[in-house]
Protein backbone atom coordinates (compact mmCIF):
# COMPACT_ATOMS: atom_id res chain seq x y z
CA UNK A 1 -50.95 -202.09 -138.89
CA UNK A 2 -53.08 -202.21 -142.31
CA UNK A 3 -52.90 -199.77 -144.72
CA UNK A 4 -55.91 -198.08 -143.54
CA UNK A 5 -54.91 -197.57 -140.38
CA UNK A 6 -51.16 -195.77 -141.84
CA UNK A 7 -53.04 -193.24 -144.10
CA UNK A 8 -52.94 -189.36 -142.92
CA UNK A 9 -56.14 -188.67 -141.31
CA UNK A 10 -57.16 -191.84 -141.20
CA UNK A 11 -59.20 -191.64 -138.01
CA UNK A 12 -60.81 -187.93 -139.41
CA UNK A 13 -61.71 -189.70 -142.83
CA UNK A 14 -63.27 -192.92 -140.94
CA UNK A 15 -65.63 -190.22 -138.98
CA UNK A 16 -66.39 -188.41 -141.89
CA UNK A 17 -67.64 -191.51 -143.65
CA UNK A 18 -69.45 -192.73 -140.48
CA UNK A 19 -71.45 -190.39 -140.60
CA UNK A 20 -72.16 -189.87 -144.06
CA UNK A 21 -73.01 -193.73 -143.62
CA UNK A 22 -75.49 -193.02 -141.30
CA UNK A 23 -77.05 -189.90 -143.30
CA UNK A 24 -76.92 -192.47 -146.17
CA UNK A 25 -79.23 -195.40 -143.61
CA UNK A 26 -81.55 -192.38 -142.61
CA UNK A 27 -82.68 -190.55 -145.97
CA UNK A 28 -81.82 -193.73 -148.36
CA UNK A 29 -80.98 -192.13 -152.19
CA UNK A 30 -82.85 -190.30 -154.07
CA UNK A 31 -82.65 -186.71 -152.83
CA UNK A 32 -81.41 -183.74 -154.44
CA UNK A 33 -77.47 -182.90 -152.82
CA UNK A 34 -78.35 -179.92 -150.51
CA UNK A 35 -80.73 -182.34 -148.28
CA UNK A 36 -77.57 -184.67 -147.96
CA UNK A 37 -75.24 -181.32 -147.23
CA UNK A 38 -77.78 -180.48 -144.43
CA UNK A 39 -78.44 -183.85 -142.80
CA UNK A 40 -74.18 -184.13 -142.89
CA UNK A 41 -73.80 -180.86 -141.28
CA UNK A 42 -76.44 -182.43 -137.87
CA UNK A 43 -74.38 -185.73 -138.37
CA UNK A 44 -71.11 -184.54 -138.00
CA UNK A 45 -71.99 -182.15 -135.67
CA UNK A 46 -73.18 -184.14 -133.27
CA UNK A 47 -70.35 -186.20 -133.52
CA UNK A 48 -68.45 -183.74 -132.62
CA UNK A 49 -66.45 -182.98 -135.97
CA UNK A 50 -65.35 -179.04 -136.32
CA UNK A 51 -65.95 -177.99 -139.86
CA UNK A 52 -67.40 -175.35 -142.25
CA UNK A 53 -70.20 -175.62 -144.44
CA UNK A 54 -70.16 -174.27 -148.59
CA UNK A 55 -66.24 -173.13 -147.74
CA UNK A 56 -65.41 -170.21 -149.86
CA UNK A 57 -61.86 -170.82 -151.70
CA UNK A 58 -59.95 -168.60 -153.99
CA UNK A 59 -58.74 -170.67 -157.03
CA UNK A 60 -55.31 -169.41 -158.81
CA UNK A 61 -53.51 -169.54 -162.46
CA UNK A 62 -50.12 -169.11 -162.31
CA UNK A 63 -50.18 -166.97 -158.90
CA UNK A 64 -53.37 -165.37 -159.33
CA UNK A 65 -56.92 -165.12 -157.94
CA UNK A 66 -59.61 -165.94 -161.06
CA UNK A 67 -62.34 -166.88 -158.75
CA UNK A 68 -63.89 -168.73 -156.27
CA UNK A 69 -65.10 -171.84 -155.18
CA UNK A 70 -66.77 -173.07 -152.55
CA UNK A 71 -66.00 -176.62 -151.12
CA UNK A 72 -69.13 -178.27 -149.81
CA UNK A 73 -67.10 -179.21 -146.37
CA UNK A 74 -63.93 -178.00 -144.94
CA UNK A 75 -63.07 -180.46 -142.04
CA UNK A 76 -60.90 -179.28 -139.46
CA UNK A 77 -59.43 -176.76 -142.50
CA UNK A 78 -57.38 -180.03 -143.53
CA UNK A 79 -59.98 -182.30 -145.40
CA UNK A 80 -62.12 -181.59 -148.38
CA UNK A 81 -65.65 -183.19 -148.63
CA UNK A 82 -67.70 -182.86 -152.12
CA UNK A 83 -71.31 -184.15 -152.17
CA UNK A 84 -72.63 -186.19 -155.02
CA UNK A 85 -76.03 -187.44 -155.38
CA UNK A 86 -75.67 -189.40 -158.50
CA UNK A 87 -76.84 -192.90 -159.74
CA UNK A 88 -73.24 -193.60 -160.06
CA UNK A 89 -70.24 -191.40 -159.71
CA UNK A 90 -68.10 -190.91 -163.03
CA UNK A 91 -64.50 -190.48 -163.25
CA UNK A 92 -65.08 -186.38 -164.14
CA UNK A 93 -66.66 -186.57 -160.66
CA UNK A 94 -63.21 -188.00 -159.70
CA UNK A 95 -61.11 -185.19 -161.40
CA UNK A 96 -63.14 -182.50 -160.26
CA UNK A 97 -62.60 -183.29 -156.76
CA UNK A 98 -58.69 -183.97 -157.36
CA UNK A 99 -58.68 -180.67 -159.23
CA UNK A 100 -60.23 -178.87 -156.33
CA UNK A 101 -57.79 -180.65 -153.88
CA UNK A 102 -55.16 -179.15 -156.12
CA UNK A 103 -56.69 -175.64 -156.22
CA UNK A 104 -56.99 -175.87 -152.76
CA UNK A 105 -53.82 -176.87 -151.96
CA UNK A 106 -55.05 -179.43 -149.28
CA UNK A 107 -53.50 -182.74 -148.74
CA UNK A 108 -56.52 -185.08 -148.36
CA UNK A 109 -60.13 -185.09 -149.90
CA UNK A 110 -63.76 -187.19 -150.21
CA UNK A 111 -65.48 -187.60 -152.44
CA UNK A 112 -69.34 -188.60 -150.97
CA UNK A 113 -72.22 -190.01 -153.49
CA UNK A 114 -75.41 -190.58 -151.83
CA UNK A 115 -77.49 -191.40 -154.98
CA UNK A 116 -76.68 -194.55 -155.66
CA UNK A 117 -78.32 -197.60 -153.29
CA UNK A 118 -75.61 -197.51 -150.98
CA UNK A 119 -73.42 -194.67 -150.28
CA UNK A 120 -70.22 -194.39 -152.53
CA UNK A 121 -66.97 -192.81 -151.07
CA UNK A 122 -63.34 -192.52 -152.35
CA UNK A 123 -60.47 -191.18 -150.39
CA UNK A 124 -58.18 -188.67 -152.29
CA UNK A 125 -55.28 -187.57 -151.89
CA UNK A 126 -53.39 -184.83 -153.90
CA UNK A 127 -50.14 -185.71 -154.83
CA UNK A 128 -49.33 -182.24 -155.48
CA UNK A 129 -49.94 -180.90 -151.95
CA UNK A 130 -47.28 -178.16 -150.90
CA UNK A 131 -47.11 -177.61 -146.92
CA UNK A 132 -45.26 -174.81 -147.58
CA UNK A 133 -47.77 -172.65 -149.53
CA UNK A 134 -51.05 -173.08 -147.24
CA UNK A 135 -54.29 -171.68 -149.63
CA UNK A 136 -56.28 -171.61 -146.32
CA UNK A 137 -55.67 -168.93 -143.69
């Protein structure tokens, strides 16, 4: 077995990208984020994938509610998806998406850029994540 193959959600994640892959063939780069968000929501969709779209989430200090956020895609209410159409993704791309993971209390995340000639994606995973104390209900 390769690494790939061993990681939690492994077969989710691969879909995921698949068909942000195939968004990425269609439309190319160079539209604004919410076109990507919509053509992701037909794509996965008609593959089949159960998710929710612009996912409302409470985020907490120290035990308490000072907001909301909402997570471009909750997959199967185990995987966050954020959308990025930038030239080229920047690590405070990178620690807004862990921090959300965090917030969010979810084990697994993506992190999606369709801006830049061919579609950039990074697999994260939070290292904080605390079965125990599920965020999402």
């Amino acid at each position: 077995m390769t690494q790939i193959e061993t990681m939690k959600y492994s077969e989710l994640t691969g879909k995921i990208i698949g068909c942000a892959m195939e968004v990425h063939s269609q439309l190319g780069n160079g539209f604004q984020e919410v076109i990507y968000q919509r053509a992701l929501e037909i794509e996965m969709y008609e593959q089949h994938i159960s998710f929710e779209r612009e996912y409302e989430m409470p985020i907490y200090y120290k035990g308490k509610n000072i907001g909301t956020r909402r997570a471009d895609f909750l997959v199967e209410e185990k995987i966050s998806v954020e959308l990025k159409a930038l030239v080229q993704l920047e690590d405070v791309h990178m620690a807004q998406a862990k921090n959300y993971l965090e917030a969010y209390n979810l084990e697994i995340g993506l992190l999606l850029n369709f801006g830049a000639k061919s579609l950039q994606f990074k697999r994260l995973i939070n290292p904080k994540f605390n079965p125990a104390n599920p965020v999402i209900t």
